[in-house]
C-alpha atoms as a PDB file:
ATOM      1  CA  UNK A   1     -11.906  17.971  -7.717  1.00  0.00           C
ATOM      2  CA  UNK A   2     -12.666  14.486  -8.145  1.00  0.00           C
ATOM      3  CA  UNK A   3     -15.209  12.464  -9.338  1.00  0.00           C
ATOM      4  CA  UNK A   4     -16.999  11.238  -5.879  1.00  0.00           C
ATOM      5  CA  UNK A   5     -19.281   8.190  -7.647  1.00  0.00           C
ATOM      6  CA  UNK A   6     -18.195   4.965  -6.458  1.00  0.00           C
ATOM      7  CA  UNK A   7     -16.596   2.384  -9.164  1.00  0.00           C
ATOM      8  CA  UNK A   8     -17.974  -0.418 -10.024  1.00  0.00           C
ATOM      9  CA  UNK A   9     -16.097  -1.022 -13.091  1.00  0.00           C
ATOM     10  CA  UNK A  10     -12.565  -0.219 -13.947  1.00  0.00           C
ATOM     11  CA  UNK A  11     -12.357   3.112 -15.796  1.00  0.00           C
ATOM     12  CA  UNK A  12      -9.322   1.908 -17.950  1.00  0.00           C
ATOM     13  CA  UNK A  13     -10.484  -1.297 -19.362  1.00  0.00           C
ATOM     14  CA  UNK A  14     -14.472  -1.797 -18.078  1.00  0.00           C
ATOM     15  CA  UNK A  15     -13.346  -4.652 -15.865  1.00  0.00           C
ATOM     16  CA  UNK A  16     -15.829  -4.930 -13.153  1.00  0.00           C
ATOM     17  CA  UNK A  17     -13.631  -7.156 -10.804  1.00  0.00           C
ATOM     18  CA  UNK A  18     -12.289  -4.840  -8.346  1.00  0.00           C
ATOM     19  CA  UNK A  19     -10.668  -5.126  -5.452  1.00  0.00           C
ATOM     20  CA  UNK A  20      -9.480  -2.587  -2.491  1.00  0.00           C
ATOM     21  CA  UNK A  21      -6.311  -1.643  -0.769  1.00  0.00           C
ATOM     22  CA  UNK A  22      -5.090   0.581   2.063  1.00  0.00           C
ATOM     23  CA  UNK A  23      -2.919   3.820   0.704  1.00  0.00           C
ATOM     24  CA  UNK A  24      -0.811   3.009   3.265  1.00  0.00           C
ATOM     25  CA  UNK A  25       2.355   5.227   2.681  1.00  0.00           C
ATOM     26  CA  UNK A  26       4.942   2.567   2.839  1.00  0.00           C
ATOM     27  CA  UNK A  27       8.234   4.672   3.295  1.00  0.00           C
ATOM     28  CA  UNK A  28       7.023   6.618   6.201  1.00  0.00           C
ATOM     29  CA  UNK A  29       5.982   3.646   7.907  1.00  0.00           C
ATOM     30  CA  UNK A  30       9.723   2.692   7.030  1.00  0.00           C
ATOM     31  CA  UNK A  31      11.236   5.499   7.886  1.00  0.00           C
ATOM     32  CA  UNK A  32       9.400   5.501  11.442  1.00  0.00           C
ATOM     33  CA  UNK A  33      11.094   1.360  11.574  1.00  0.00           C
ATOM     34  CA  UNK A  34      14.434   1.977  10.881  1.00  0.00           C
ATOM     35  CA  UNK A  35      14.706   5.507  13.210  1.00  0.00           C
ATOM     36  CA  UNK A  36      13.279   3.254  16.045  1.00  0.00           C
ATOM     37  CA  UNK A  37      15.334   0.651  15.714  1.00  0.00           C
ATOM     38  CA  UNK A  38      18.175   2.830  15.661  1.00  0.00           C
ATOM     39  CA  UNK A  39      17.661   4.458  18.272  1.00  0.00           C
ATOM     40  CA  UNK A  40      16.740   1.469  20.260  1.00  0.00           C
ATOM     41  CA  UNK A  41      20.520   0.251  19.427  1.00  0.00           C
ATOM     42  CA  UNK A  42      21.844   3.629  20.544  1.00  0.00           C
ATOM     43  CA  UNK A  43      19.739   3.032  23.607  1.00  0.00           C
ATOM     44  CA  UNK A  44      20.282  -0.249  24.626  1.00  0.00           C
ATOM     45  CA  UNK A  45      24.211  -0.506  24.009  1.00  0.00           C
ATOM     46  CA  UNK A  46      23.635   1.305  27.935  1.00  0.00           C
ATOM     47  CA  UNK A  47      21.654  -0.967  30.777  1.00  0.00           C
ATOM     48  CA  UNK A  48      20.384   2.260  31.641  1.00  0.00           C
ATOM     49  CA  UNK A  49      18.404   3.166  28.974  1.00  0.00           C
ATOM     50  CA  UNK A  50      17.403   0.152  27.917  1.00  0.00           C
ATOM     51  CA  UNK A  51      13.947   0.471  29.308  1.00  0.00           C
ATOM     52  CA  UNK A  52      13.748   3.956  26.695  1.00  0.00           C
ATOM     53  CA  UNK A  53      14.841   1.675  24.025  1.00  0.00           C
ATOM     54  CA  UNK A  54      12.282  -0.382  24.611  1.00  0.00           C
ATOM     55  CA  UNK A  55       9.552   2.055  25.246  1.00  0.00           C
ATOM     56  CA  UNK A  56      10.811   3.924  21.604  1.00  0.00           C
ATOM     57  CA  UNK A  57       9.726   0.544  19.905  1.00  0.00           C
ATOM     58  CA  UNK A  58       6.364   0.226  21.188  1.00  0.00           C
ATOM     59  CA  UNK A  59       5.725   3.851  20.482  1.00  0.00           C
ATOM     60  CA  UNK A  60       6.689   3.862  17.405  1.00  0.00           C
ATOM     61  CA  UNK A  61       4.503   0.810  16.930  1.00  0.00           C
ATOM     62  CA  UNK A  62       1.935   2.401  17.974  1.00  0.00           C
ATOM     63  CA  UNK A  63       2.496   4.603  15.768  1.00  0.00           C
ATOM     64  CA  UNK A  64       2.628   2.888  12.681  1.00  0.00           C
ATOM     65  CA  UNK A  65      -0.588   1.609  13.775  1.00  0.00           C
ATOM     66  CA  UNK A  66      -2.307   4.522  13.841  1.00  0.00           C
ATOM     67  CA  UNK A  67      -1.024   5.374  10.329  1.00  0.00           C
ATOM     68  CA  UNK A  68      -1.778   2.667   9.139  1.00  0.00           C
ATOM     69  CA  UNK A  69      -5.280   2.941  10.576  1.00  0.00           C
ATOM     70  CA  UNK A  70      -5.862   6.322   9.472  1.00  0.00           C
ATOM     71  CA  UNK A  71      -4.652   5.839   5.739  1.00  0.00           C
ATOM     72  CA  UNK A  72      -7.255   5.558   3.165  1.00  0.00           C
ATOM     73  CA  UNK A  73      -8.362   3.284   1.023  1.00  0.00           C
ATOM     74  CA  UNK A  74      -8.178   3.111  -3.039  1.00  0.00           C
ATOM     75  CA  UNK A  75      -9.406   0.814  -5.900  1.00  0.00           C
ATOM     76  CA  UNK A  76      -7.213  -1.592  -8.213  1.00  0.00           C
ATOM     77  CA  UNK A  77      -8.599  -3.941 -11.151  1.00  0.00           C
ATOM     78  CA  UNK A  78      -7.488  -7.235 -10.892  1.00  0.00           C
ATOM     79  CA  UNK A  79      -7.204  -7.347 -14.989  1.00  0.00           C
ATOM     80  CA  UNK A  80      -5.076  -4.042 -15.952  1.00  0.00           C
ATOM     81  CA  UNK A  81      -4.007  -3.167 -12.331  1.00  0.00           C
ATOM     82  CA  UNK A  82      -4.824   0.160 -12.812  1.00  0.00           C
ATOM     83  CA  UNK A  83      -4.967   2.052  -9.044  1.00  0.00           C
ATOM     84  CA  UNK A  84      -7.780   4.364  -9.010  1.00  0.00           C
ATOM     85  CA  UNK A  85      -6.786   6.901  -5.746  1.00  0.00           C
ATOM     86  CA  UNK A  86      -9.907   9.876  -7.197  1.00  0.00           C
ATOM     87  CA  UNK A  87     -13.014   7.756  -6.380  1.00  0.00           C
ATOM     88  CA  UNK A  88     -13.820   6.660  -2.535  1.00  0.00           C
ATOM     89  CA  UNK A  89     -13.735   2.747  -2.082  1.00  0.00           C
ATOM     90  CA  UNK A  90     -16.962   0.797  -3.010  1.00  0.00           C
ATOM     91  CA  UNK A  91     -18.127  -1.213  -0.001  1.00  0.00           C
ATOM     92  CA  UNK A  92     -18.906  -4.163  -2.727  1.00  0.00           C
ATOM     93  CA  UNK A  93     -15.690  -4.880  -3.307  1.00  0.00           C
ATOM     94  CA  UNK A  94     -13.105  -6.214  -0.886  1.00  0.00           C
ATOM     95  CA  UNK A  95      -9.494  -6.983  -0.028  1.00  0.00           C
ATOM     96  CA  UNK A  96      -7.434  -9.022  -3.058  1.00  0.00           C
ATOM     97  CA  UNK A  97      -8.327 -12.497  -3.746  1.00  0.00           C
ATOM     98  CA  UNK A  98      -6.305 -14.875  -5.576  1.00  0.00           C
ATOM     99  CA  UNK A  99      -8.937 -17.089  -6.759  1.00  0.00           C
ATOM    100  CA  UNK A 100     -10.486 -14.000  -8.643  1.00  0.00           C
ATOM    101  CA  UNK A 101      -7.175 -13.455  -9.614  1.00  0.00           C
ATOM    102  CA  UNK A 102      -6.095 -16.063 -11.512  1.00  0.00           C
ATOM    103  CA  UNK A 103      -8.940 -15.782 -13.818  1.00  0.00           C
ATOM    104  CA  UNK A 104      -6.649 -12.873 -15.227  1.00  0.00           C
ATOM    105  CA  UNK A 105      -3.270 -13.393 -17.094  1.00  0.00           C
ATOM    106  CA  UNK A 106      -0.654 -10.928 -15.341  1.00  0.00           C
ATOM    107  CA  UNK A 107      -0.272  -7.691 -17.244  1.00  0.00           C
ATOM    108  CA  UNK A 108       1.844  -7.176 -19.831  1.00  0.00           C
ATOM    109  CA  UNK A 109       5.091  -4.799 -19.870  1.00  0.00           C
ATOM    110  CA  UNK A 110       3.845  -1.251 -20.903  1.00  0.00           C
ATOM    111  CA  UNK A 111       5.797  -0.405 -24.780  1.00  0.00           C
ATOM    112  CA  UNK A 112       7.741   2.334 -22.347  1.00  0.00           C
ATOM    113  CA  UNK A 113       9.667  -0.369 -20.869  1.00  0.00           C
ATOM    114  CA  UNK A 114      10.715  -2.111 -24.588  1.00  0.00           C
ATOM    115  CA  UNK A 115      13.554  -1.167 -26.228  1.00  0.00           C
ATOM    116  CA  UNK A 116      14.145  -2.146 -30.196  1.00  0.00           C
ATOM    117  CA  UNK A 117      16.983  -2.978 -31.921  1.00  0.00           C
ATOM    118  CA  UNK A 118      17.228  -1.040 -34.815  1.00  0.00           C
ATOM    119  CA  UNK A 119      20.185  -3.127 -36.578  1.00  0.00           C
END
């Protein structure tokens, strides 16, 4: 079970410039796109059933919405970008800001990603 105290500094590299995002799950929310607008092309290649073509994009709007709105929220350092999805959100800090940002170089690559030449 998780560790329910709030962050106020990053566990990975004691940055305490923090900043929150939704844990929105992107390919769902995808997924629930691309099936709607599918099926509104099925739909609306007949004047009939236009109207249900229509009606399946606002739904599955809505939807997304309502994902969207019921998604969580988790924690990312602005210095190592580590996500933090254990602890619950911090009111103190808030959505990303750029001016915070660029007080911190981008990461580097992690050694994973380098390859050597051993020639």
């Amino acid at each position: 079970m998780p560790d329910e105290q709030q962050l106020d500094k990053c566990p990975k590299c004691s940055c305490g410039d923090l900043f929150v995002r939704r844990d929105f799950p992107r390919l769902l929310g995808l997924a629930i796109i691309v099936g709607a607008v599918i099926s509104f092309l099925a739909l609306a290649s007949n004047p009939r059933t236009l109207a249900a073509g229509v009606w399946v994009l606002v739904g599955s709007a809505f939807l997304v919405l309502v994902v969207y709105l019921t998604a969580g929220w988790y924690t990312v350092c602005y210095r190592c970008r580590a996500e933090d999805h254990d602890h619950p959100a911090n009111r103190i800090h808030h959505g990303f800001n750029r001016d915070i940002a660029r007080k911190y170089p981008p990461p580097l690559p992690s050694n994973e990603s380098k390859t050597t030449n051993h020639s």
